[in-house]
C-alpha atoms as a PDB file:
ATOM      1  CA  UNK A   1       0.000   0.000   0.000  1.00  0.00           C
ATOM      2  CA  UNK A   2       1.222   3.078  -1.007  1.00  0.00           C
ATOM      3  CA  UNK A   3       1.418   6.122   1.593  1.00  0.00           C
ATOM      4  CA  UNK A   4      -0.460   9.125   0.239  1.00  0.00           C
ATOM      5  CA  UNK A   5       0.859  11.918   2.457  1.00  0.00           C
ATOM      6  CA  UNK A   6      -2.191  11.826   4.538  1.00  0.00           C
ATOM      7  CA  UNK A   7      -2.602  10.088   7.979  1.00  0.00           C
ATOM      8  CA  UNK A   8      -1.382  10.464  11.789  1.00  0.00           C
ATOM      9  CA  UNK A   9       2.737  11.068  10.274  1.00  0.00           C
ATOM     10  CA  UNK A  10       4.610  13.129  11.139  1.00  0.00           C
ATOM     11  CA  UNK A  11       6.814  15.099   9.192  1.00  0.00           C
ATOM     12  CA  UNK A  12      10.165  15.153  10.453  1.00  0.00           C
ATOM     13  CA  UNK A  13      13.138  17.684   8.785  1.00  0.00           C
ATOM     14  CA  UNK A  14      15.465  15.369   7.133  1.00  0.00           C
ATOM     15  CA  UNK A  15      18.040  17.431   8.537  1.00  0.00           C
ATOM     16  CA  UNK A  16      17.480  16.177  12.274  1.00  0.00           C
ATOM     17  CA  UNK A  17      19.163  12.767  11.453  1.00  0.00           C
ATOM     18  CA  UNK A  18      22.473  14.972  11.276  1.00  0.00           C
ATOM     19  CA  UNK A  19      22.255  15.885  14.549  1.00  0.00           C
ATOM     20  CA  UNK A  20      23.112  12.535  16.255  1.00  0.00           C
ATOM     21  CA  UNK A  21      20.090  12.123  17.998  1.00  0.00           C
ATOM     22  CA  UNK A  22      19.511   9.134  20.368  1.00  0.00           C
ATOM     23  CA  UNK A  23      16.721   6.917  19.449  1.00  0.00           C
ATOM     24  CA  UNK A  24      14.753   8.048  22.853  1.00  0.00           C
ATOM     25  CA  UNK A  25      15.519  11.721  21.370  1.00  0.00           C
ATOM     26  CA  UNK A  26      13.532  10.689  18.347  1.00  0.00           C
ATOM     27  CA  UNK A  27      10.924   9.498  19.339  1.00  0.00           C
ATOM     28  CA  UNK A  28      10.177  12.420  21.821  1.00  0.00           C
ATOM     29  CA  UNK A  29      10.852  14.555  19.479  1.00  0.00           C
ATOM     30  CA  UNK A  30       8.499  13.026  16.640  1.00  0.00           C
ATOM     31  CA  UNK A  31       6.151  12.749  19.075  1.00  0.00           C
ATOM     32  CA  UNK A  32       5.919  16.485  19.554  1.00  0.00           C
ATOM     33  CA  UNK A  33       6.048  17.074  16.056  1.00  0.00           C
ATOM     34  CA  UNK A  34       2.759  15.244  15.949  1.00  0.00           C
ATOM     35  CA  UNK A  35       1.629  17.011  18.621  1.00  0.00           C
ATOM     36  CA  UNK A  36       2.310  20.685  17.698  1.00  0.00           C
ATOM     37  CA  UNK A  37      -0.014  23.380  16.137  1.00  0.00           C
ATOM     38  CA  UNK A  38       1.756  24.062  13.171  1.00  0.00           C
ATOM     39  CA  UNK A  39       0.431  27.729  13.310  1.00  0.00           C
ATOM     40  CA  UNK A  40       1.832  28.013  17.296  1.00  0.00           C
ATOM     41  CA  UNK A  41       4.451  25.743  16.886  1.00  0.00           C
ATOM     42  CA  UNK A  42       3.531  24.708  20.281  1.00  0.00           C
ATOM     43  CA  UNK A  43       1.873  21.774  21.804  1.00  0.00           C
ATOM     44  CA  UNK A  44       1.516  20.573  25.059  1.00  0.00           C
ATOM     45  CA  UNK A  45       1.364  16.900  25.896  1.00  0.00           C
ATOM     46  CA  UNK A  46       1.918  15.464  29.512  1.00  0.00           C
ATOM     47  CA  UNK A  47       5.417  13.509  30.216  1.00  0.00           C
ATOM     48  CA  UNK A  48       2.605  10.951  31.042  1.00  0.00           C
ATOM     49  CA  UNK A  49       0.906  10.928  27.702  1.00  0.00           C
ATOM     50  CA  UNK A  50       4.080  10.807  25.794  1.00  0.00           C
ATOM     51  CA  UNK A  51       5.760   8.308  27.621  1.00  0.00           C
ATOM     52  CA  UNK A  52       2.540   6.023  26.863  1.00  0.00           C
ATOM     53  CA  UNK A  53       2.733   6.949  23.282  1.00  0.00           C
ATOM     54  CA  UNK A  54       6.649   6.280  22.629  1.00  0.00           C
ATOM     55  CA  UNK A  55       7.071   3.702  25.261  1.00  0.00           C
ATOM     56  CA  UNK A  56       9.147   5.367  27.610  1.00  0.00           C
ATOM     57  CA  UNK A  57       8.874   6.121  31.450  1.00  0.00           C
ATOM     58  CA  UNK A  58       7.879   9.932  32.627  1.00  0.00           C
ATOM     59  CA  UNK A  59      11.442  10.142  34.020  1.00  0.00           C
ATOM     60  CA  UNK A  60      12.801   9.356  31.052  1.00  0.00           C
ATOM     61  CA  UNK A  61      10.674  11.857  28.878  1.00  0.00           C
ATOM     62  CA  UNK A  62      11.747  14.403  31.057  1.00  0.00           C
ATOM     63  CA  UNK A  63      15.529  13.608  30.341  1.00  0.00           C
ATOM     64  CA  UNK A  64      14.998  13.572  26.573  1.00  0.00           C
ATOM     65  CA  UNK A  65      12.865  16.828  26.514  1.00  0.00           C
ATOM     66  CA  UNK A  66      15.673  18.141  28.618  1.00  0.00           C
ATOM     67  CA  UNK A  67      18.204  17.050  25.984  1.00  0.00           C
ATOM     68  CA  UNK A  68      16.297  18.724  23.074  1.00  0.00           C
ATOM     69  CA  UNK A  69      15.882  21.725  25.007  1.00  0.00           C
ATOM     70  CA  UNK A  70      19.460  21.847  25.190  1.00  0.00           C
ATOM     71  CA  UNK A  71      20.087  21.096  21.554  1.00  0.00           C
ATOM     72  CA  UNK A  72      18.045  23.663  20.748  1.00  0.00           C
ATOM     73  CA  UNK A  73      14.988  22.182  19.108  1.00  0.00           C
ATOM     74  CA  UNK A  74      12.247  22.651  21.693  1.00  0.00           C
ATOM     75  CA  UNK A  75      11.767  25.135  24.554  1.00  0.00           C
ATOM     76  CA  UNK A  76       9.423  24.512  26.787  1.00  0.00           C
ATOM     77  CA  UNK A  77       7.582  27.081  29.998  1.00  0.00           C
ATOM     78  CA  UNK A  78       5.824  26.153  32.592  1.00  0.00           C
ATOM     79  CA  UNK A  79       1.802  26.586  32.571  1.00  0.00           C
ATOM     80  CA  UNK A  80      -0.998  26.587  35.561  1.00  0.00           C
ATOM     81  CA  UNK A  81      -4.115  25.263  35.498  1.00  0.00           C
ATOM     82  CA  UNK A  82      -7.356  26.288  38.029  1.00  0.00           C
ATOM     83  CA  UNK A  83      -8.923  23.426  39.368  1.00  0.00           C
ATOM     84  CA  UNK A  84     -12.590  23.140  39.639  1.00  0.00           C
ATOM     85  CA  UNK A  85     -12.520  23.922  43.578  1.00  0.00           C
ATOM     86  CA  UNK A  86     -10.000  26.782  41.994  1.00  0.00           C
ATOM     87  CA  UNK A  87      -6.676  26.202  43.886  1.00  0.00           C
ATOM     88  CA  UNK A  88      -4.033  27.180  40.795  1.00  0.00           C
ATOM     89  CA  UNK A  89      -1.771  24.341  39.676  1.00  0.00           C
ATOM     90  CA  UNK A  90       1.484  23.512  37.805  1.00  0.00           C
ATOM     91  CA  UNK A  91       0.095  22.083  34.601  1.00  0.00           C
ATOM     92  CA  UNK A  92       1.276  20.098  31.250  1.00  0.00           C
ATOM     93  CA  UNK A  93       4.719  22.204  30.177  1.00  0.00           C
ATOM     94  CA  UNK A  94       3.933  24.012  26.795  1.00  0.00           C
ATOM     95  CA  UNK A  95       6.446  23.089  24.057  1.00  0.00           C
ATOM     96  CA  UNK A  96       7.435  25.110  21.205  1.00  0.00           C
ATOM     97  CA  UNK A  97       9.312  23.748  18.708  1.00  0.00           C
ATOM     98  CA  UNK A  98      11.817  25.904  17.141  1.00  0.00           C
ATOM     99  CA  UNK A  99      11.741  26.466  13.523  1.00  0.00           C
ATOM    100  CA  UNK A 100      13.975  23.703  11.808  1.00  0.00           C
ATOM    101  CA  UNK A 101      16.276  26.350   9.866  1.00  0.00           C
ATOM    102  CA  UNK A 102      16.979  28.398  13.589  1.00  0.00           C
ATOM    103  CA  UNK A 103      18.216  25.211  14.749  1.00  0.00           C
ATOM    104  CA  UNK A 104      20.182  23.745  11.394  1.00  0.00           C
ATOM    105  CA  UNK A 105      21.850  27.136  11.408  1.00  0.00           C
ATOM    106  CA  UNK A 106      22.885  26.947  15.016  1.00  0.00           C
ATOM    107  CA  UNK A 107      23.953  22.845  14.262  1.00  0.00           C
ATOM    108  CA  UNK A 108      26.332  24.362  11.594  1.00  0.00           C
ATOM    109  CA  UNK A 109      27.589  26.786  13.612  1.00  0.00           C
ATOM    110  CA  UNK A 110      28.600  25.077  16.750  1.00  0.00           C
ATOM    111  CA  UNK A 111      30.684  22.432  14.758  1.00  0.00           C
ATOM    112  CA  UNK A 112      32.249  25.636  12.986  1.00  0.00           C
ATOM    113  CA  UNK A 113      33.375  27.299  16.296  1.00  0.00           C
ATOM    114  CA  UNK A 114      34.599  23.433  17.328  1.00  0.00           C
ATOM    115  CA  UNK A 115      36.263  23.239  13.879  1.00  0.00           C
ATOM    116  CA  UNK A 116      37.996  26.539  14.511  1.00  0.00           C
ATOM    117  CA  UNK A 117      39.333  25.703  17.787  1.00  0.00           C
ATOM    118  CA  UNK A 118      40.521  22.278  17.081  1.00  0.00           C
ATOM    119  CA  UNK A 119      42.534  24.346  13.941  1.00  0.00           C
ATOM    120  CA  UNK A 120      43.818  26.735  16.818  1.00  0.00           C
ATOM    121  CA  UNK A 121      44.841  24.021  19.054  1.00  0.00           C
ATOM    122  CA  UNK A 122      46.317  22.072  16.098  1.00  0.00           C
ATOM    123  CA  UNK A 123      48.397  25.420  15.064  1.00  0.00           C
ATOM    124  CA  UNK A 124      49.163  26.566  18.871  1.00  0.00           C
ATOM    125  CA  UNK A 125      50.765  22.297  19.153  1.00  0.00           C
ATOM    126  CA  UNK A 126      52.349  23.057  15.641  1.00  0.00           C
ATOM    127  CA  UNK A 127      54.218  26.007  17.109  1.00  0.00           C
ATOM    128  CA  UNK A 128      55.175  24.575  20.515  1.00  0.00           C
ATOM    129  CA  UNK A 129      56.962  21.635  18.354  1.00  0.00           C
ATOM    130  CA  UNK A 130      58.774  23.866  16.102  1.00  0.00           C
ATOM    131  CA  UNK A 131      60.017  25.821  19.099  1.00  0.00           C
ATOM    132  CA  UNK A 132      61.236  23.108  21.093  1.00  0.00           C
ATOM    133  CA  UNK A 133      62.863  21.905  17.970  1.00  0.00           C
ATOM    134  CA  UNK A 134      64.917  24.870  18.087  1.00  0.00           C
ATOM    135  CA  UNK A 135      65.628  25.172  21.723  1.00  0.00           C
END
């Protein structure tokens, strides 16, 4: 059967399988992507709900959303809800998902900086050899 673009998939960047992600990362991270508004960019899905929907513990969720935060592909704020007797509440976190070409861009330019200093270090090691050669 062929897929015809329509469905529950989500579209993932093919750029995102540069970025080394674990397979946990993935799957947290497609599951947002399923999630999100795609005017917003945001969604808001429980640690609960997508641990039951990728097959991973809440504690575990929490590390991978963590880890995407830091890579720079989600960010996430706290909400509060009002309960019904109306004591406020920490609620769901709300997610946004930052735009795939903010992200790529940033990708590309943390391994530049890394290239650069592993070019410094490289010609700093260069020049401590050549002087101790003529020591």
């Amino acid at each position: 059967m062929k897929y015809s673009g329509h469905g529950n998939f989500p579209s993932l960047p093919n750029e995102v399988f540069l970025l080394g992600l674990t397979p946990g990362e993935l799957a947290v991270y497609s599951y947002l992507r399923r999630c999100e508004d795609h005017k917003t960019h945001q969604c808001w899905p429980s640690y609960k709900a997508i641990g039951k929907a990728v097959r991973l513990s809440e504690n575990t969720v929490r590390k991978y959303t963590l880890l995407l935060e830091e890579r720079g592909l989600i960010s996430t704020e706290p909400t509060e809800v009002i309960t019904k007797a109306g004591v406020k509440r920490n609620g769901n976190l709300r997610y946004t998902l930052r735009p795939v070409q903010e992200w790529i861009e940033e990708h590309y330019n943390r391994q530049l900086e890394q290239l650069e200093l592993n070019t410094e270090r490289q010609r700093t090691a260069k020049l401590m050899q050549t002087q101790k050669c003529t020591v």
